[in-house]
Protein backbone atom coordinates (compact mmCIF):
# COMPACT_ATOMS: atom_id res chain seq x y z
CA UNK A 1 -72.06 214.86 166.81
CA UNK A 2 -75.35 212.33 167.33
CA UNK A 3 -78.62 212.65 165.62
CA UNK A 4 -80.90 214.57 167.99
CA UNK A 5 -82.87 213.01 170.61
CA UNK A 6 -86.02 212.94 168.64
CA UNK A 7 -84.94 211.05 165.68
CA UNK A 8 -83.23 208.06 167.97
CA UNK A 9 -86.46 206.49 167.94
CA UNK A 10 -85.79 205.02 164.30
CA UNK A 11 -84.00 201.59 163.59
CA UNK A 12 -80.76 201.01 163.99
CA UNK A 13 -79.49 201.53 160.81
CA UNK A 14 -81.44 205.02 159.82
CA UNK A 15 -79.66 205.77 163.30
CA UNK A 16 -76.59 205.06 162.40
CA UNK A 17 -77.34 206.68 158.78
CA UNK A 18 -78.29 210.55 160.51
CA UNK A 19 -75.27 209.65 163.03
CA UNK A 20 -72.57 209.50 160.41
CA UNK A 21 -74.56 212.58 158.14
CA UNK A 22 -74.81 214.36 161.33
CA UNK A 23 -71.01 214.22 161.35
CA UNK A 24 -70.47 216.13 157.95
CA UNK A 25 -73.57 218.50 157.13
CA UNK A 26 -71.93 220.12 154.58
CA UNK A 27 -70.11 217.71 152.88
CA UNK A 28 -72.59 214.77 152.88
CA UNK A 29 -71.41 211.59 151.97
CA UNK A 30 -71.68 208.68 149.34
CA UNK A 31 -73.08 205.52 149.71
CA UNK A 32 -69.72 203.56 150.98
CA UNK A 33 -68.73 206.19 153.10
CA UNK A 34 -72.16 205.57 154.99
CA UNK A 35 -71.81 202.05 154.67
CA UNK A 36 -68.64 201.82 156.27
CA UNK A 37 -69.14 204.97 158.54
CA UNK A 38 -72.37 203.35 159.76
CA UNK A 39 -71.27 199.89 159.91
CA UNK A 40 -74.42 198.83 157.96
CA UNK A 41 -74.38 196.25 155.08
CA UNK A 42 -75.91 197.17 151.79
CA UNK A 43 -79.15 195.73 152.23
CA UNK A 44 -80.21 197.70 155.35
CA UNK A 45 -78.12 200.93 153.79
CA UNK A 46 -80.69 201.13 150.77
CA UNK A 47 -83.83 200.34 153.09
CA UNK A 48 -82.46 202.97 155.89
CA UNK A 49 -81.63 205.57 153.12
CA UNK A 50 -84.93 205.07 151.30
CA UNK A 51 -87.15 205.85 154.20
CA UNK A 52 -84.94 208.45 155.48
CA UNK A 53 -85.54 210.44 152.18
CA UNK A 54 -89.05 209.34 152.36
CA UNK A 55 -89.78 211.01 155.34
CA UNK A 56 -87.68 213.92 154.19
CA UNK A 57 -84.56 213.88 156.84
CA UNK A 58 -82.05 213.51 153.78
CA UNK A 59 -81.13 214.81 150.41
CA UNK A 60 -80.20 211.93 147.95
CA UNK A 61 -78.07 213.50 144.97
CA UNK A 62 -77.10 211.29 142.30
CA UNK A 63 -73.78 212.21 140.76
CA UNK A 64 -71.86 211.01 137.73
């Protein structure tokens, strides 16, 4: 499963961030999974991640 239509408009890697999510609604996924589901390095992971949960597309839980 993609992201839908509407949300391809982003950069690449929040793309690739709601591609992989899109993938696993329930589940979700950590950090590495995304990073190597999304083929994204870290640096564009945190900036993709950051304004995807700024604009309220994702849920960021922080787990111990």
């Amino acid at each position: 499963m993609r992201a839908k239509p509407e949300y391809r408009a982003r950069p690449d890697p929040q793309v690739a961030v709601l591609d992989a999510l899109a993938e696993r609604p329930e589940d979700g996924m950590t950090v590495f999974e995304l990073r190597s589901r999304g083929d994204v390095d870290i640096d564009h992971l945190e900036d993709a991640l950051a304004a995807l949960k700024e604009d309220t597309l994702i849920e960021v839980e922080t787990t111990g």
